[in-house]
C-alpha atoms as a PDB file:
ATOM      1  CA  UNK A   1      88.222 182.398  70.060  1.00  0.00           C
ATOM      2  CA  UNK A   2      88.464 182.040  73.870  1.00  0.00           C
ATOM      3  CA  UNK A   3      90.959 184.326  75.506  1.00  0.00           C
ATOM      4  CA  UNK A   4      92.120 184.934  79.100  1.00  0.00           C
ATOM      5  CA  UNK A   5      94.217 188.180  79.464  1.00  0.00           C
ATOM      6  CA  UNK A   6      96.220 189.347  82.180  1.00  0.00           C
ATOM      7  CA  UNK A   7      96.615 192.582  83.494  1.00  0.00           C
ATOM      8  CA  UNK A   8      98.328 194.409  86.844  1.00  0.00           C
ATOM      9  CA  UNK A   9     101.447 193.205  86.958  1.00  0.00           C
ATOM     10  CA  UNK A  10     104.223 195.591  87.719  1.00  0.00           C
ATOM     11  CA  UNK A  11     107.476 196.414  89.635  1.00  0.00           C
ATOM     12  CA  UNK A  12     106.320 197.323  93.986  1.00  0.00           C
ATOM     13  CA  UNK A  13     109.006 197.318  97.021  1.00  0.00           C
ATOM     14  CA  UNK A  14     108.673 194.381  99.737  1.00  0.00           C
ATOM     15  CA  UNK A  15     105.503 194.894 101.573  1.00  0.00           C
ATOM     16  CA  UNK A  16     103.435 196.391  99.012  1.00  0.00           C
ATOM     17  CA  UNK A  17     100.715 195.290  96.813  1.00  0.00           C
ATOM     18  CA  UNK A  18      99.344 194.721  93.523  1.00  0.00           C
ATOM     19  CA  UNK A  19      96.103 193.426  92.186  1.00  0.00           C
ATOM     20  CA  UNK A  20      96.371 191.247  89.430  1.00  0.00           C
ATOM     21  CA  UNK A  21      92.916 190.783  86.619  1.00  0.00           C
ATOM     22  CA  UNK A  22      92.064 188.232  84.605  1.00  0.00           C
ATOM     23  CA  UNK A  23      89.421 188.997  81.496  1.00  0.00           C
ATOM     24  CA  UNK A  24      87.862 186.109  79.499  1.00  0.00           C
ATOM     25  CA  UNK A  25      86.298 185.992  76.695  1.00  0.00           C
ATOM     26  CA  UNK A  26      84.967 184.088  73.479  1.00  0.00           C
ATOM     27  CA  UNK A  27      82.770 181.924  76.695  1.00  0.00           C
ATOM     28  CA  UNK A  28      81.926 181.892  79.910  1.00  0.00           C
ATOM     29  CA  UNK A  29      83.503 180.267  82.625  1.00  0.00           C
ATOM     30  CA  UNK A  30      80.853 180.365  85.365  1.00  0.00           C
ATOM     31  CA  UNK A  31      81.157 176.347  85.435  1.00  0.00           C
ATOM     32  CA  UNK A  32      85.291 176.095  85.489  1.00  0.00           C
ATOM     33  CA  UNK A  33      87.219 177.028  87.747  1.00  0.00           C
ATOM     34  CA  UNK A  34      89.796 179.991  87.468  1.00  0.00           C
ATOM     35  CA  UNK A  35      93.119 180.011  89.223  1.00  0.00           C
ATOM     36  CA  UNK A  36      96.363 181.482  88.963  1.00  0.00           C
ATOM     37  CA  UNK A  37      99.778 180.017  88.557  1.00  0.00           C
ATOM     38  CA  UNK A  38     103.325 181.344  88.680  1.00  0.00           C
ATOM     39  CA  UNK A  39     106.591 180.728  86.809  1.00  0.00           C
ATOM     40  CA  UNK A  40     110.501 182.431  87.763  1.00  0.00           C
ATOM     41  CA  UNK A  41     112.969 181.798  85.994  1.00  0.00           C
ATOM     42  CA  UNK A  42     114.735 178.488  85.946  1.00  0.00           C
ATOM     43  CA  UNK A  43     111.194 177.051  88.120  1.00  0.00           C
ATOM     44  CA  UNK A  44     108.581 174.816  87.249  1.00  0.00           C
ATOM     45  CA  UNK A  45     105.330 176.631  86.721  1.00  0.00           C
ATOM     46  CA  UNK A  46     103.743 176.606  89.867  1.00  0.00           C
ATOM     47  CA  UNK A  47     100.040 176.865  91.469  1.00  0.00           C
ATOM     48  CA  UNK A  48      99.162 180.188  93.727  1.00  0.00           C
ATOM     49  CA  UNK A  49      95.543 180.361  94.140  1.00  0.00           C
ATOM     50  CA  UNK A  50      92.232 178.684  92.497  1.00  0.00           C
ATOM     51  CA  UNK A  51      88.495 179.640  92.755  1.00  0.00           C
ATOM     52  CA  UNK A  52      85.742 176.789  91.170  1.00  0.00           C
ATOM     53  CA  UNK A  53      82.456 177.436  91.129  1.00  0.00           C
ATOM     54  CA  UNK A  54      81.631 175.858  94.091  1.00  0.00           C
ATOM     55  CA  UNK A  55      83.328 175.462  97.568  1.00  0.00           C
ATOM     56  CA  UNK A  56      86.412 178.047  99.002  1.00  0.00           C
ATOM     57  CA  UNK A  57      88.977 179.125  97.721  1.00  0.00           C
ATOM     58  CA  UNK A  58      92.254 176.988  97.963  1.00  0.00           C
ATOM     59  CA  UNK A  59      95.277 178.538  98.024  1.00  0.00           C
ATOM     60  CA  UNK A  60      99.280 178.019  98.203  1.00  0.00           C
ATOM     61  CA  UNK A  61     101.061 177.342 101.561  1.00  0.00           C
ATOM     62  CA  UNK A  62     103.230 180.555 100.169  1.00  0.00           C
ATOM     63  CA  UNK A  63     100.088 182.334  99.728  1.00  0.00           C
ATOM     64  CA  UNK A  64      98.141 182.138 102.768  1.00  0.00           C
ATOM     65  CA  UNK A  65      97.508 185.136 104.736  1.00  0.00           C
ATOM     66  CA  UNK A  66      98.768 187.184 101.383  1.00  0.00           C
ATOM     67  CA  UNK A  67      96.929 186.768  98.529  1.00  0.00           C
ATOM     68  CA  UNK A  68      93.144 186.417  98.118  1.00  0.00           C
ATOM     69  CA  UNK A  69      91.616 184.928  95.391  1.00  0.00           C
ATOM     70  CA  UNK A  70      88.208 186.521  93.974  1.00  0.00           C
ATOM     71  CA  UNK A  71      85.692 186.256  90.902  1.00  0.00           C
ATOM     72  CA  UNK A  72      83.247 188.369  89.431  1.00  0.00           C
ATOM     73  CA  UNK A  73      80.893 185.809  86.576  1.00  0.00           C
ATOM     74  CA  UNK A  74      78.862 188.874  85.277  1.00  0.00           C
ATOM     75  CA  UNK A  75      82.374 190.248  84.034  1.00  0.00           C
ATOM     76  CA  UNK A  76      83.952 187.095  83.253  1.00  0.00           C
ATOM     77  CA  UNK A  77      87.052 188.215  85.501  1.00  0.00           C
ATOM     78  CA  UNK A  78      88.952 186.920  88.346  1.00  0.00           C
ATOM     79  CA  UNK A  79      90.983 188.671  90.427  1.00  0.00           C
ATOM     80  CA  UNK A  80      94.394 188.083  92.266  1.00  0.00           C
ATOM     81  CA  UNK A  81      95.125 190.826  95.760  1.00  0.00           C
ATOM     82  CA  UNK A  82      98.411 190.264  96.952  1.00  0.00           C
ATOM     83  CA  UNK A  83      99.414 192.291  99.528  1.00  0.00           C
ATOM     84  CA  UNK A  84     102.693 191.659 101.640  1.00  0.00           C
ATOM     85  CA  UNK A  85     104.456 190.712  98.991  1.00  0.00           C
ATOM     86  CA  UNK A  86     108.391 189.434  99.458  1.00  0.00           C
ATOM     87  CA  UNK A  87     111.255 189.808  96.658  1.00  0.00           C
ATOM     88  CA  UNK A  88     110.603 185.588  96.362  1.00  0.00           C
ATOM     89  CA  UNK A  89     107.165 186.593  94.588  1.00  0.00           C
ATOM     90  CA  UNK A  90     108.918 187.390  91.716  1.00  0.00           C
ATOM     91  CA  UNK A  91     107.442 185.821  88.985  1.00  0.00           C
ATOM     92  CA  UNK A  92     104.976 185.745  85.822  1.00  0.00           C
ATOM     93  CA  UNK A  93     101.538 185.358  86.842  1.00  0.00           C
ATOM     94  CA  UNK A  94      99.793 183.313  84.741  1.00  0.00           C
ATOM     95  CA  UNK A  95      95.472 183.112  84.777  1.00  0.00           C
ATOM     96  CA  UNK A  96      94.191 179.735  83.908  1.00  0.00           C
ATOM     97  CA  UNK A  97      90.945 178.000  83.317  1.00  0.00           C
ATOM     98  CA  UNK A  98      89.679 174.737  83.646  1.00  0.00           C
ATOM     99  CA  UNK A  99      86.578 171.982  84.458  1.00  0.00           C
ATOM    100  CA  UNK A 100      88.083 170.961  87.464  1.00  0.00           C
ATOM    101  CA  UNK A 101      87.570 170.602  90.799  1.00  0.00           C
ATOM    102  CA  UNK A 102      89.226 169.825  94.158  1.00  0.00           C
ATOM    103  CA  UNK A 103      92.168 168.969  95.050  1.00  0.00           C
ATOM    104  CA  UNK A 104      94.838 167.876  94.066  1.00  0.00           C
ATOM    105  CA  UNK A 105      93.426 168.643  90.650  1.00  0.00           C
ATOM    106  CA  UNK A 106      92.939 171.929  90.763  1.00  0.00           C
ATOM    107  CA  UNK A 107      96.889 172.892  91.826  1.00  0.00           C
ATOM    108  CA  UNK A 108      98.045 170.296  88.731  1.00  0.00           C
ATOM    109  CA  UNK A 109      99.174 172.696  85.866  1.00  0.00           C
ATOM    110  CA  UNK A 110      97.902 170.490  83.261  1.00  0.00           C
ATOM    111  CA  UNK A 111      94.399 170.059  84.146  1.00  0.00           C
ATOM    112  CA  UNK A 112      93.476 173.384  82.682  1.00  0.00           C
ATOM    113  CA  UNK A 113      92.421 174.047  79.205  1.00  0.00           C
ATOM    114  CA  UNK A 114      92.805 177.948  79.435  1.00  0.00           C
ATOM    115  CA  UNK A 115      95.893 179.763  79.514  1.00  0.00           C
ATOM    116  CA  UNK A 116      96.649 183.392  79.622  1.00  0.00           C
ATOM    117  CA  UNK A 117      99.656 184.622  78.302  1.00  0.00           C
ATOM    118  CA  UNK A 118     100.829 186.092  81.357  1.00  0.00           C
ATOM    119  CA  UNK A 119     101.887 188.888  82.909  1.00  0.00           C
ATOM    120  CA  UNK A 120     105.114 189.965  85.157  1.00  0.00           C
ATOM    121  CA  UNK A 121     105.386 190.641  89.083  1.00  0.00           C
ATOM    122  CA  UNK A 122     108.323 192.083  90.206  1.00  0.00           C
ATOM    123  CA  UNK A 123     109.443 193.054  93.614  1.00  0.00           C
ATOM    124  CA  UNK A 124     112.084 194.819  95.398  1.00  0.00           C
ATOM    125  CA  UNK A 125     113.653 194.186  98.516  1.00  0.00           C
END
């Protein structure tokens, strides 16, 4: 059974930081590329950050500067730092994987086949 599980999330003031993890298991996902994607209430799930394989990192205009993006393959993980962070960063974080590359593809929700279940960023202004 394939599984990508969150972990990190938590409640920090403006201007602080959290690093968010993502574990996978039941493959590997050295050939897909892993990203992160947010949801707030009331919103449309949204993209944040997304690391293929091959090529940079691509990131959302509203995290730029922020957040970095990183992978480790030998531990099947990928990693979300976001420092900075505002009160509008409020949101559950959701990991995602998926055989996909580029843009726009890789910000497009649906074009993963990996989901984790997600966990919760909260911040205080």
């Amino acid at each position: 059974q394939v599984q990508l599980v969150e972990s990190g999330g938590g409640l920090v003031q403006a201007g602080g930081s959290l690093k968010l993890s993502c574990q996978g298991s039941g493959r590997t996902f050295n050939s897909y590329t892993m990203s992160w994607f947010r949801q707030s209430p009331g919103k449309e799930r949204e993209f944040v950050a997304a690391l293929s394989w091959i090529g940079p990192p691509a990131y959302a205009d509203s995290a730029k500067g922020r957040f970095t993006i990183s992978r480790d393959n030998a531990k099947n993980t990928v990693y979300l730092q976001m420092n900075s962070l505002k009160p509008e960063d409020t949101a559950v974080y959701y990991c995602a994987a998926g055989p996909v590359v580029g843009s726009p593809s890789s910000w497009q929700a649906s074009r993963y086949n990996y989901w984790g279940q997600g966990t919760q960023v909260s911040v205080s202004s």
